[in-house]
Structure formats: structure tokens, C-alpha cells
PDB file of N, CA and C in Angstrom:
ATOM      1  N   UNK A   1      73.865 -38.841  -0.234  1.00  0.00           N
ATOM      2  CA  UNK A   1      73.641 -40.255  -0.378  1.00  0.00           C
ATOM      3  C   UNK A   1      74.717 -40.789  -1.305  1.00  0.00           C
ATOM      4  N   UNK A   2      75.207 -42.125  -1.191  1.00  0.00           N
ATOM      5  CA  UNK A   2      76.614 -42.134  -1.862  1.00  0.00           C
ATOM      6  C   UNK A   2      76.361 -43.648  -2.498  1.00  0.00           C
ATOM      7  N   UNK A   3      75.209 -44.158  -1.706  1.00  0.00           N
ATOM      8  CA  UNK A   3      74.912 -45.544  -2.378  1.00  0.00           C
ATOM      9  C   UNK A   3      73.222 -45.736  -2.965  1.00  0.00           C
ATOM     10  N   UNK A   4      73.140 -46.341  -3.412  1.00  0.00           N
ATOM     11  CA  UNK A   4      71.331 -46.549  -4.131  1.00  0.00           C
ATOM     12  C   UNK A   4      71.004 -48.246  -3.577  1.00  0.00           C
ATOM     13  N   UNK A   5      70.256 -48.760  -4.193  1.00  0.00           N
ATOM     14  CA  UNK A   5      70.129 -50.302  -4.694  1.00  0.00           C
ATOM     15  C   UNK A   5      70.438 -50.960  -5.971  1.00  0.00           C
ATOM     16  N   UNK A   6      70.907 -51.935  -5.570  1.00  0.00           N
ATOM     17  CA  UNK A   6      71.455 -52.618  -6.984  1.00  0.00           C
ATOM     18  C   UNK A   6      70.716 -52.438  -8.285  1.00  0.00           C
ATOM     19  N   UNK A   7      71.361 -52.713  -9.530  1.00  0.00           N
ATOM     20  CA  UNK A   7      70.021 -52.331 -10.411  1.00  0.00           C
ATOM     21  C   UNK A   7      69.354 -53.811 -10.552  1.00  0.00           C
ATOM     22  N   UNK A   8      68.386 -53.820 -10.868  1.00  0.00           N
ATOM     23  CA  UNK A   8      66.963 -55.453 -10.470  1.00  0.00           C
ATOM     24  C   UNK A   8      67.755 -56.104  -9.445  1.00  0.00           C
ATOM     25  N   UNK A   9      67.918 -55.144  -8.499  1.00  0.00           N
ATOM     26  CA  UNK A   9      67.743 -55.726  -6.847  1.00  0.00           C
ATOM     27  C   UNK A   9      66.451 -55.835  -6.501  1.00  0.00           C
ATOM     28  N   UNK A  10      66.164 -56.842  -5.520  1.00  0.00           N
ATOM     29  CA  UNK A  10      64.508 -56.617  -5.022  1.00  0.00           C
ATOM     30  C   UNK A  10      64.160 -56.219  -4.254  1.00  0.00           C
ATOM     31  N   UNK A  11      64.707 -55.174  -3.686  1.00  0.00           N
ATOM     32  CA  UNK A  11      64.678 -53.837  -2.790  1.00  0.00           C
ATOM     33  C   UNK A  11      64.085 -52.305  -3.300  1.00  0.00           C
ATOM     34  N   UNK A  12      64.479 -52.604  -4.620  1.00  0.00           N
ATOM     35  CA  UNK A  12      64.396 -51.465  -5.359  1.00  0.00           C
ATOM     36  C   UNK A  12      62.903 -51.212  -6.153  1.00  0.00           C
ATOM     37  N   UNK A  13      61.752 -52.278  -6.393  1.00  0.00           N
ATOM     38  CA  UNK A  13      60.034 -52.292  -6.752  1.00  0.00           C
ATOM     39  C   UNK A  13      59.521 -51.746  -5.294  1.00  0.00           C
ATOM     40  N   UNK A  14      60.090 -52.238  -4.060  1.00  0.00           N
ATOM     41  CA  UNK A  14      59.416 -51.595  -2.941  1.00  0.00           C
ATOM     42  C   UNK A  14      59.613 -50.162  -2.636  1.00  0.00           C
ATOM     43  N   UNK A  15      60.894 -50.014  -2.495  1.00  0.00           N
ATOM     44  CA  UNK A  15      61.292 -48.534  -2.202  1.00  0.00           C
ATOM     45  C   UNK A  15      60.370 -47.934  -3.331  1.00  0.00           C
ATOM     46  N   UNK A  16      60.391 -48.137  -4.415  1.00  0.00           N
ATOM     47  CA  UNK A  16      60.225 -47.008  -5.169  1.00  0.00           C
ATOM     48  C   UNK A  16      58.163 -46.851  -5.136  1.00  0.00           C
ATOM     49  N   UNK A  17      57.241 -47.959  -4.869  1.00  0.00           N
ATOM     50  CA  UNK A  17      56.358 -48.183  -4.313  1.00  0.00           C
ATOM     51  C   UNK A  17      56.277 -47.215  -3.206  1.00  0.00           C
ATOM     52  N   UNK A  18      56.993 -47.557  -2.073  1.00  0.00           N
ATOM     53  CA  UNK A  18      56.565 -46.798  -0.857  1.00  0.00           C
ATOM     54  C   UNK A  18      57.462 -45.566  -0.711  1.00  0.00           C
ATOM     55  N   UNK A  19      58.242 -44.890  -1.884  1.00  0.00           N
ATOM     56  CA  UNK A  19      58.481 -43.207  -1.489  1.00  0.00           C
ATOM     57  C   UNK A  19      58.325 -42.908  -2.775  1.00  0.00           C
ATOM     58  N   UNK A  20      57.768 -43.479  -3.589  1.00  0.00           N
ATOM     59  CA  UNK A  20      58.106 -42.144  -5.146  1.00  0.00           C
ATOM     60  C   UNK A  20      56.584 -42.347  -5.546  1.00  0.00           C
ATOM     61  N   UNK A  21      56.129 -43.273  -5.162  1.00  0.00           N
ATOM     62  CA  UNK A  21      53.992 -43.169  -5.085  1.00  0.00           C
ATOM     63  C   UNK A  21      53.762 -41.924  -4.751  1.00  0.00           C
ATOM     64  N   UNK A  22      54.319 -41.582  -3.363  1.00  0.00           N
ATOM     65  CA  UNK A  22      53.530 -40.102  -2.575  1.00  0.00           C
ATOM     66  C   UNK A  22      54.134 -38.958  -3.552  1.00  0.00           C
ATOM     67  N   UNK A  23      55.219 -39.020  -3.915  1.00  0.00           N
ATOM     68  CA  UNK A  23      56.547 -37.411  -4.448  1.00  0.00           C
ATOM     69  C   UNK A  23      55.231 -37.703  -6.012  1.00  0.00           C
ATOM     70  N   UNK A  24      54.845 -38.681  -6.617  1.00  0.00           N
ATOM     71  CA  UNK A  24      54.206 -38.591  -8.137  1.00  0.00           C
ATOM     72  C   UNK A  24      52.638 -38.123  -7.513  1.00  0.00           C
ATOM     73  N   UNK A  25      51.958 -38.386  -6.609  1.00  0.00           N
ATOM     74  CA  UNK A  25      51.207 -37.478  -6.211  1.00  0.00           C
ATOM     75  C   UNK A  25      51.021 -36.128  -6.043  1.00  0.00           C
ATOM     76  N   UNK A  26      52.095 -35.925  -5.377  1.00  0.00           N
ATOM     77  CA  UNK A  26      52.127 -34.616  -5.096  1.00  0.00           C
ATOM     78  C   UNK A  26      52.304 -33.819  -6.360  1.00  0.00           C
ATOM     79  N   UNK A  27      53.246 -34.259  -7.286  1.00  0.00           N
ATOM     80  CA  UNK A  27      53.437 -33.582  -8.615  1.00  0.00           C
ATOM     81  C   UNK A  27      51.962 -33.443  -9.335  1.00  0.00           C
ATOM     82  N   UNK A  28      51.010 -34.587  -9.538  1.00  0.00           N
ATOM     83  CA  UNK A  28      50.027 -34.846  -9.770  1.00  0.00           C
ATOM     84  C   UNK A  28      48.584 -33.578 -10.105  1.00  0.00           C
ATOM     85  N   UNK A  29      48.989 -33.298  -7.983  1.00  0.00           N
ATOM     86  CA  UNK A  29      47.787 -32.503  -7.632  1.00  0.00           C
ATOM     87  C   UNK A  29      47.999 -30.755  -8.019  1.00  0.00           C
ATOM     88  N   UNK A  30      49.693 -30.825  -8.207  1.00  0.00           N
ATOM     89  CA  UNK A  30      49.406 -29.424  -7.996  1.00  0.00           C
ATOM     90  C   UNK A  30      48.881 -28.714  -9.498  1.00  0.00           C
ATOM     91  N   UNK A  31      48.422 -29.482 -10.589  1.00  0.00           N
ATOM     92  CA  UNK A  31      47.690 -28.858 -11.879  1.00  0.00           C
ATOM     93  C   UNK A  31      49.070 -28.004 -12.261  1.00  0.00           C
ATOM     94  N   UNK A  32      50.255 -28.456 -12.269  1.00  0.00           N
ATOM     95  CA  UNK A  32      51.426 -27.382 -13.026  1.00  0.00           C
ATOM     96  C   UNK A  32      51.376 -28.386 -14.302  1.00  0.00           C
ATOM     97  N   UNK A  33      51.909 -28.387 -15.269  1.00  0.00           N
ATOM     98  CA  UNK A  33      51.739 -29.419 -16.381  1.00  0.00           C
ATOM     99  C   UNK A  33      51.526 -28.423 -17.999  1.00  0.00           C
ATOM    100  N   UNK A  34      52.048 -29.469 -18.588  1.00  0.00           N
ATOM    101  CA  UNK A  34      51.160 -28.959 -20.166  1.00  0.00           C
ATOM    102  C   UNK A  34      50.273 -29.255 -20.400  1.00  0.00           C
ATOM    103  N   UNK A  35      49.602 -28.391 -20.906  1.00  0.00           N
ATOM    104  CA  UNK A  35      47.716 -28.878 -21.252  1.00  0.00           C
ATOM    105  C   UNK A  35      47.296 -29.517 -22.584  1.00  0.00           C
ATOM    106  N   UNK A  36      47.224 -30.090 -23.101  1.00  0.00           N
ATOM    107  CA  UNK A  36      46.412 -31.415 -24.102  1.00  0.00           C
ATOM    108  C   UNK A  36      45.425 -31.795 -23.420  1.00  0.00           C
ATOM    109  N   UNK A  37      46.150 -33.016 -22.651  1.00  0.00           N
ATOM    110  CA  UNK A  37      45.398 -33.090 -21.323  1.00  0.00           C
ATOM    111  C   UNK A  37      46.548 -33.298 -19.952  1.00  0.00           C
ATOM    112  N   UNK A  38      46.311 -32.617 -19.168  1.00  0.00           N
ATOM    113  CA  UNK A  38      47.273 -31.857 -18.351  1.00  0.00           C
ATOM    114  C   UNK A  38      48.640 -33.133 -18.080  1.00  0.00           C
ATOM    115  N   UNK A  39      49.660 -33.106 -18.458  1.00  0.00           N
ATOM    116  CA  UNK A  39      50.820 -33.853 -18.341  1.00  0.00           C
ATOM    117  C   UNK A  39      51.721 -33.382 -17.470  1.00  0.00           C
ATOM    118  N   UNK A  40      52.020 -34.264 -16.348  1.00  0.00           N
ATOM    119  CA  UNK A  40      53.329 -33.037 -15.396  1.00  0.00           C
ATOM    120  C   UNK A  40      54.379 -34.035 -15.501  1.00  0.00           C
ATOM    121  N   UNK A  41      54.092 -35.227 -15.119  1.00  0.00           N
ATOM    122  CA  UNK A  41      55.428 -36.101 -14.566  1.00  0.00           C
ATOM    123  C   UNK A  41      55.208 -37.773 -15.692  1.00  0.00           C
ATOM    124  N   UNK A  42      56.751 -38.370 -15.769  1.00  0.00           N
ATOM    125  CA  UNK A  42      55.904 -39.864 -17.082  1.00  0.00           C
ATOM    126  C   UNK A  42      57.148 -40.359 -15.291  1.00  0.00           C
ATOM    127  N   UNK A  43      56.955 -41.645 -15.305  1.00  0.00           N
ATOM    128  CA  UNK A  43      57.514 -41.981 -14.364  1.00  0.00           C
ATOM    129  C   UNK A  43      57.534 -43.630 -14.525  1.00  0.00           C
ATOM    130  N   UNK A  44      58.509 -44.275 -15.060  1.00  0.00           N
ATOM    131  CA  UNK A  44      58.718 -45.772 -15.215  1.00  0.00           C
ATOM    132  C   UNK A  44      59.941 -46.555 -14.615  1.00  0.00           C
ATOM    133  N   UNK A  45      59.924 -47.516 -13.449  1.00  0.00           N
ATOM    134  CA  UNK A  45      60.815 -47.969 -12.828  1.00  0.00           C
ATOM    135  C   UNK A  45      61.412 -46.862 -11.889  1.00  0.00           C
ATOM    136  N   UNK A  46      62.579 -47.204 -12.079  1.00  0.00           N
ATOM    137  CA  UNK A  46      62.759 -45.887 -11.089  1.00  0.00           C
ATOM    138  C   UNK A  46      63.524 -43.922 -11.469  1.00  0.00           C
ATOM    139  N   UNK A  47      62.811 -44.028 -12.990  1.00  0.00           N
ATOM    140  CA  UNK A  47      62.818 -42.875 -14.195  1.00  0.00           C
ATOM    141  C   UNK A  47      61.986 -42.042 -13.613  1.00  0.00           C
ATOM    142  N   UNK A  48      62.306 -40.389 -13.351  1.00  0.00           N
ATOM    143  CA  UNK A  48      60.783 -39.543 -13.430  1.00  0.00           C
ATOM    144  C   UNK A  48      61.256 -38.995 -14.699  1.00  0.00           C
ATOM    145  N   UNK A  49      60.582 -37.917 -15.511  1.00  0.00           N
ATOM    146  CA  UNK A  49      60.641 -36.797 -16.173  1.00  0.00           C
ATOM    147  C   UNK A  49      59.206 -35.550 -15.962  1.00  0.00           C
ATOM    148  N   UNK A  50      59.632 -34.550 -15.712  1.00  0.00           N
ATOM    149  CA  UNK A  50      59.333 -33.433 -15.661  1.00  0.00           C
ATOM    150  C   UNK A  50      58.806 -32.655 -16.442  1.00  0.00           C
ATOM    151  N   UNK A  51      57.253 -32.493 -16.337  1.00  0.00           N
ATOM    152  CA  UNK A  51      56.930 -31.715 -18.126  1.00  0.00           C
ATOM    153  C   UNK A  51      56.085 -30.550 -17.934  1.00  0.00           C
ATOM    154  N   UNK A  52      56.867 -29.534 -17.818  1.00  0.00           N
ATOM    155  CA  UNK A  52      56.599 -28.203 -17.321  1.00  0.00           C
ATOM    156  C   UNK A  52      55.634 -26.996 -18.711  1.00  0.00           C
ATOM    157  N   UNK A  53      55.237 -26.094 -18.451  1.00  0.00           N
ATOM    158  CA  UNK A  53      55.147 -25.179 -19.911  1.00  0.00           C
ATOM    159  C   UNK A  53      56.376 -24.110 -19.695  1.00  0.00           C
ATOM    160  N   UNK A  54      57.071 -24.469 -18.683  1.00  0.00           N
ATOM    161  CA  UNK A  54      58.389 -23.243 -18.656  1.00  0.00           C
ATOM    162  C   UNK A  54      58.718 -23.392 -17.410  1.00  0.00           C
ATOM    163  N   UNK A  55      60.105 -22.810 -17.325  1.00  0.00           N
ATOM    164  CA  UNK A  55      61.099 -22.743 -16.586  1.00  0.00           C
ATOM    165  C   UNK A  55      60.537 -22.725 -15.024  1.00  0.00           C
ATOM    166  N   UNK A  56      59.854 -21.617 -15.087  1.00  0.00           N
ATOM    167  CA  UNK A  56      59.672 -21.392 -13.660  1.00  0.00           C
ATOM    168  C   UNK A  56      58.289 -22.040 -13.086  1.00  0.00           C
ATOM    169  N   UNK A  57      57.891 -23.030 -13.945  1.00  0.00           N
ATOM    170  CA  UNK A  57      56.813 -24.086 -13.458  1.00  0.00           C
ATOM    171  C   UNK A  57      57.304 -25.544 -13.305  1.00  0.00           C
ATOM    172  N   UNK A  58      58.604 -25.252 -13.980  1.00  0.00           N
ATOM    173  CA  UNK A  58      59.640 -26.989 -13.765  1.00  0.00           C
ATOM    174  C   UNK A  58      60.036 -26.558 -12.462  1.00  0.00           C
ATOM    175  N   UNK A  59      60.296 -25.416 -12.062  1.00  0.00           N
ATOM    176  CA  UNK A  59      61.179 -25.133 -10.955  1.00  0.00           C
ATOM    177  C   UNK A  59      59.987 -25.645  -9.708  1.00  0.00           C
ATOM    178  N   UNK A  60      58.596 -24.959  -9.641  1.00  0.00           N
ATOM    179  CA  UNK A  60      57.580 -25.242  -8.573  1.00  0.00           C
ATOM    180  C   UNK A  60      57.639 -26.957  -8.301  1.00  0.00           C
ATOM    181  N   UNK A  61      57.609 -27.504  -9.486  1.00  0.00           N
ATOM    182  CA  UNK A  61      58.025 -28.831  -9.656  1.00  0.00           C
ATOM    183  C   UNK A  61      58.763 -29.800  -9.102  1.00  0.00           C
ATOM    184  N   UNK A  62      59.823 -29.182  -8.985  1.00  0.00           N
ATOM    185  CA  UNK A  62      61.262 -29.550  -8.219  1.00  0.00           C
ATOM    186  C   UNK A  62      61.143 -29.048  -6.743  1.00  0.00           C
ATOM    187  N   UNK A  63      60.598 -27.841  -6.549  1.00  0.00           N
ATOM    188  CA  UNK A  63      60.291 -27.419  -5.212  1.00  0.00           C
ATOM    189  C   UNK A  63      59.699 -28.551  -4.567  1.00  0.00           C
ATOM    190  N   UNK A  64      58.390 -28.959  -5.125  1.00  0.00           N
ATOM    191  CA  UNK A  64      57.368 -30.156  -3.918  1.00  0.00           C
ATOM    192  C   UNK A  64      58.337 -31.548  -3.939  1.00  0.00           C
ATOM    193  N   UNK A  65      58.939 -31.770  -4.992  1.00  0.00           N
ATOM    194  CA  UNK A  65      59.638 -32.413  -4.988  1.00  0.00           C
ATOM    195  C   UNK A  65      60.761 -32.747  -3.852  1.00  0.00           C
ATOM    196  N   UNK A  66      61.223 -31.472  -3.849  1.00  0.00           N
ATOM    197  CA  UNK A  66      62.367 -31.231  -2.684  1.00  0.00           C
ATOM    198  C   UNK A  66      61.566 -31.392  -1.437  1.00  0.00           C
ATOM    199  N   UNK A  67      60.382 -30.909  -1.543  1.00  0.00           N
ATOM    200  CA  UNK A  67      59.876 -31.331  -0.013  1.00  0.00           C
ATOM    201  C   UNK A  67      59.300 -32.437   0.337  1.00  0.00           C
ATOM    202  N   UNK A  68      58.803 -33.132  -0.373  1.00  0.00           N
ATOM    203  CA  UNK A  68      58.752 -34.233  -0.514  1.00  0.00           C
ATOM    204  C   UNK A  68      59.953 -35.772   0.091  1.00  0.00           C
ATOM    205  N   UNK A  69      60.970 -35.119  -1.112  1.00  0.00           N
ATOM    206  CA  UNK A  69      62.555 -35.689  -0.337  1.00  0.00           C
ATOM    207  C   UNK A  69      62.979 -35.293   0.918  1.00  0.00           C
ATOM    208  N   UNK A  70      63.026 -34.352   1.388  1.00  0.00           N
ATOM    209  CA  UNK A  70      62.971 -33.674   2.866  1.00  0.00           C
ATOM    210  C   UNK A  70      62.272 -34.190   3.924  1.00  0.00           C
ATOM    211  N   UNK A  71      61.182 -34.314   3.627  1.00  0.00           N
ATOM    212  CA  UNK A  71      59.900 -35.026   4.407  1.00  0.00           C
ATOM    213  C   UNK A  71      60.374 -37.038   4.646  1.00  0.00           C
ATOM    214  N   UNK A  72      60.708 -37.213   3.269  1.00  0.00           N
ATOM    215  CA  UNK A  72      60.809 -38.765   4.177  1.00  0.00           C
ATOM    216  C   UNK A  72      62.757 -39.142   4.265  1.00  0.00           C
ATOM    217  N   UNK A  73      63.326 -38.123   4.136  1.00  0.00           N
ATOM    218  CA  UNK A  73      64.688 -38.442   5.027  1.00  0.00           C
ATOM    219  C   UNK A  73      64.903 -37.854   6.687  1.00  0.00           C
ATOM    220  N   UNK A  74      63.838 -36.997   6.595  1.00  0.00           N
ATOM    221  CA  UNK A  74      63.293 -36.694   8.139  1.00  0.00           C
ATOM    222  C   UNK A  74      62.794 -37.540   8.734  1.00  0.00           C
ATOM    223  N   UNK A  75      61.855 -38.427   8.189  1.00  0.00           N
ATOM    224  CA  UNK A  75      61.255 -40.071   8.329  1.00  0.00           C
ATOM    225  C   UNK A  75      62.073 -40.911   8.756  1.00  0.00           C
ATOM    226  N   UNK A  76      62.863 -41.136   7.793  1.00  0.00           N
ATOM    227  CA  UNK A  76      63.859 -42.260   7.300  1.00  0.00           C
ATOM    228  C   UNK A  76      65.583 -42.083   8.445  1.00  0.00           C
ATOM    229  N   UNK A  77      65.621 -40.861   8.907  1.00  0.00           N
ATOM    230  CA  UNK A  77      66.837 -40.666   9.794  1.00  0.00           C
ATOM    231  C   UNK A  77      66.368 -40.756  11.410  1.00  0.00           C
ATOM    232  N   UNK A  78      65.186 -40.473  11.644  1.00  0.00           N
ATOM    233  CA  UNK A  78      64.162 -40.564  12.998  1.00  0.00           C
ATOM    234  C   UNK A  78      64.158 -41.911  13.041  1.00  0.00           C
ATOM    235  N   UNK A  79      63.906 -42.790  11.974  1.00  0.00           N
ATOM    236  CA  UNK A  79      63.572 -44.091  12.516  1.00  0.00           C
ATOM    237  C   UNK A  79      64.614 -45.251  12.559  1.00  0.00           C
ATOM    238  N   UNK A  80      65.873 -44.529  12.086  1.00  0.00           N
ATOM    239  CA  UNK A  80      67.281 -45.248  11.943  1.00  0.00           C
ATOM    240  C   UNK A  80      67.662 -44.677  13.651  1.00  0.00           C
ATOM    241  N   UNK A  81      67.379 -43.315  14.213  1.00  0.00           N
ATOM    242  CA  UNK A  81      67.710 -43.011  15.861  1.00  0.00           C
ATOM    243  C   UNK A  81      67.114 -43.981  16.493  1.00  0.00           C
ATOM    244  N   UNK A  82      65.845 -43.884  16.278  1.00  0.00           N
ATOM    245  CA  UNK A  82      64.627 -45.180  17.154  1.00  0.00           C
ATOM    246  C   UNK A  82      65.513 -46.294  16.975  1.00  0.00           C
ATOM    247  N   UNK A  83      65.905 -46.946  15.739  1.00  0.00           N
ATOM    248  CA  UNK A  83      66.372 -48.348  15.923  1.00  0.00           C
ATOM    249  C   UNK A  83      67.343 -48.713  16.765  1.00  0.00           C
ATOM    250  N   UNK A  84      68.081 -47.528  16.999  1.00  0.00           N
ATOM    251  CA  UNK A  84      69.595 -47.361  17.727  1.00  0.00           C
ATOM    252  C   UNK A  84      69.628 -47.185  19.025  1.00  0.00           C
ATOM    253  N   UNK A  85      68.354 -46.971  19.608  1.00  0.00           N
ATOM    254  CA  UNK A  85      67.935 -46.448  20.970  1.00  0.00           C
ATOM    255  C   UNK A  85      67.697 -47.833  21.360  1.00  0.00           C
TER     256      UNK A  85
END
């Protein structure tokens, strides 16, 4: 990807609404986190951060993550063919 949205473009409250809602879910459910009371992801505008108890639970992290991103550019490139058809 080589371009984004402007910064306080008004493109950029929706997008991040309709694809980074589902990716902060998913981080959400899977109970990886530090425990106080369980913390995984802080996420403001279009900021995440990642709050693992170690390395290889930031990494599971980044995994759903990645599939997550995978999942809606599979979306997002299917429905740019459809438009073109």
C-alpha cells in the first residue's frame, strides 16, 4: 500500500469504523493481554498499541491481526474486480 487518507480527511472516521472495529475485536476475544484487568490493545483514532505479557503473546497478537488484514484486502480487491466487470 503506498497511499493512506489524508490526515482529518473524512474518509478516514469511516474506514477506521468499518475495518479496525472487527481487527480490535478480534484482539479483544482472544484473552492474550496483561492481567490487572485483562489489557490487550488501547486504540485511539487511527493509533493501536499492543500490550502483551511477552514476546511470543505480542507475536499471537500480530498473527490475528495479520489475518484479519488478509481477510478484508481479500474483501476489498474482490470488490474493486466486481466494480470493473
Amino acid at each position: 500500500m503506498s497511499n493512506g487518507t489524508r490526515k482529518g480527511g473524512t474518509l478516514s472516521p469511516y474506514l477506521f469504523t468499518r475495518y479496525i472495529r472487527e481487527m480490535i475485536g478480534a484482539i479483544v476475544d482472544s484473552s492474550i493481554g496483561c492481567s490487572i484487568v485483562l489489557i490487550n490493545v488501547l486504540a485511539y483514532a487511527d493509533d493501536l498499541v499492543l500490550i502483551a505479557p511477552s514476546w511470543k503473546e505480542l507475536q499471537l497478537l500480530l498473527d490475528i491481526l495479520n489475518v484479519q488484514a488478509c481477510h478484508y484486502l481479500d474483501w476489498g480487491l474482490t470488490r474493486i474486480k466486481q466494480s470493473q466487470t
